[in-house]
Protein backbone atom coordinates (compact mmCIF):
# COMPACT_ATOMS: atom_id res chain seq x y z
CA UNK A 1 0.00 0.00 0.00
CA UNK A 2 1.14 3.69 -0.44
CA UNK A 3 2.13 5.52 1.70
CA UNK A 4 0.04 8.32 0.55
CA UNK A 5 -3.34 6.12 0.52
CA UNK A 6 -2.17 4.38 3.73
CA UNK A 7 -2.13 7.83 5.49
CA UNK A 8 -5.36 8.92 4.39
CA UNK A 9 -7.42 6.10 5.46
CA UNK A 10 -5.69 6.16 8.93
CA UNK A 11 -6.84 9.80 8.71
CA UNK A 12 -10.37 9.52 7.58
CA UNK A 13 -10.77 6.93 10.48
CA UNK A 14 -9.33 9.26 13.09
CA UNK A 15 -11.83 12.05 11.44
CA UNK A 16 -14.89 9.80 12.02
CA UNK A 17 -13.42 8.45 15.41
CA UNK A 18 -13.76 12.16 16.29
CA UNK A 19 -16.65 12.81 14.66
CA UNK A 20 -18.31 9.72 16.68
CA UNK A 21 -17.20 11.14 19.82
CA UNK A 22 -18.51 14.22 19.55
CA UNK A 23 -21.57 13.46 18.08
CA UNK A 24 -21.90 11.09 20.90
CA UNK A 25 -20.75 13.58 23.67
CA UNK A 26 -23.59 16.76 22.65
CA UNK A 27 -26.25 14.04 21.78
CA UNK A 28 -26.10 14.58 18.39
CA UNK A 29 -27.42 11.02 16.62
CA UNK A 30 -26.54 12.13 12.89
CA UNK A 31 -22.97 13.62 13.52
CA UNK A 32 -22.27 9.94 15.71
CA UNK A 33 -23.51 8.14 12.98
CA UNK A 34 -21.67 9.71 10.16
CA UNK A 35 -18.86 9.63 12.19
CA UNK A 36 -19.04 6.10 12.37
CA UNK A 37 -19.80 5.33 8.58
CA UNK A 38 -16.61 7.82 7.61
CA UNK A 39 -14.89 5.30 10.09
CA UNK A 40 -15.83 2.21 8.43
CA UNK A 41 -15.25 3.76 5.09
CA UNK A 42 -11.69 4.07 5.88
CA UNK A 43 -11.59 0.99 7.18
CA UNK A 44 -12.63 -0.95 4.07
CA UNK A 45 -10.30 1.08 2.15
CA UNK A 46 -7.61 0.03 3.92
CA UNK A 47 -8.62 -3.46 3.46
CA UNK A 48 -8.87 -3.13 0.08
CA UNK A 49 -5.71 -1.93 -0.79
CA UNK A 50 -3.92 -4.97 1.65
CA UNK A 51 -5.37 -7.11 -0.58
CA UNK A 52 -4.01 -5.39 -3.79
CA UNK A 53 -0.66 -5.35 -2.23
CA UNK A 54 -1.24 -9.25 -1.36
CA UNK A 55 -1.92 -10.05 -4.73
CA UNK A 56 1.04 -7.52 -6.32
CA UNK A 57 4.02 -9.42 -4.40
């Protein structure tokens, strides 16, 4: 993986990790839950480009 995609997926799940939190800590149900869907997003992302680098080397 790049170092370049690598680093924004670890940043778009510390964005939603923050988002989550927040949303969670005024009561705010829709910022929480996009929070957590931008955190998953990242997530799968990252997956996804293990798995390219699995099948590269």
């Amino acid at each position: 993986m790049g170092i370049g995609k690598k680093s924004k997926n670890i940043s778009k799940i510390a964005e939603g990790k923050t988002k989550e939190s927040v949303g969670r800590a005024v009561g705010n149900e829709s910022l929480e839950g996009k929070g957590r869907a931008q955190k998953m997003k990242g997530k799968v992302k990252q997956v996804v480009e293990k798995g390219k680098d699995a099948f590269r080397h």
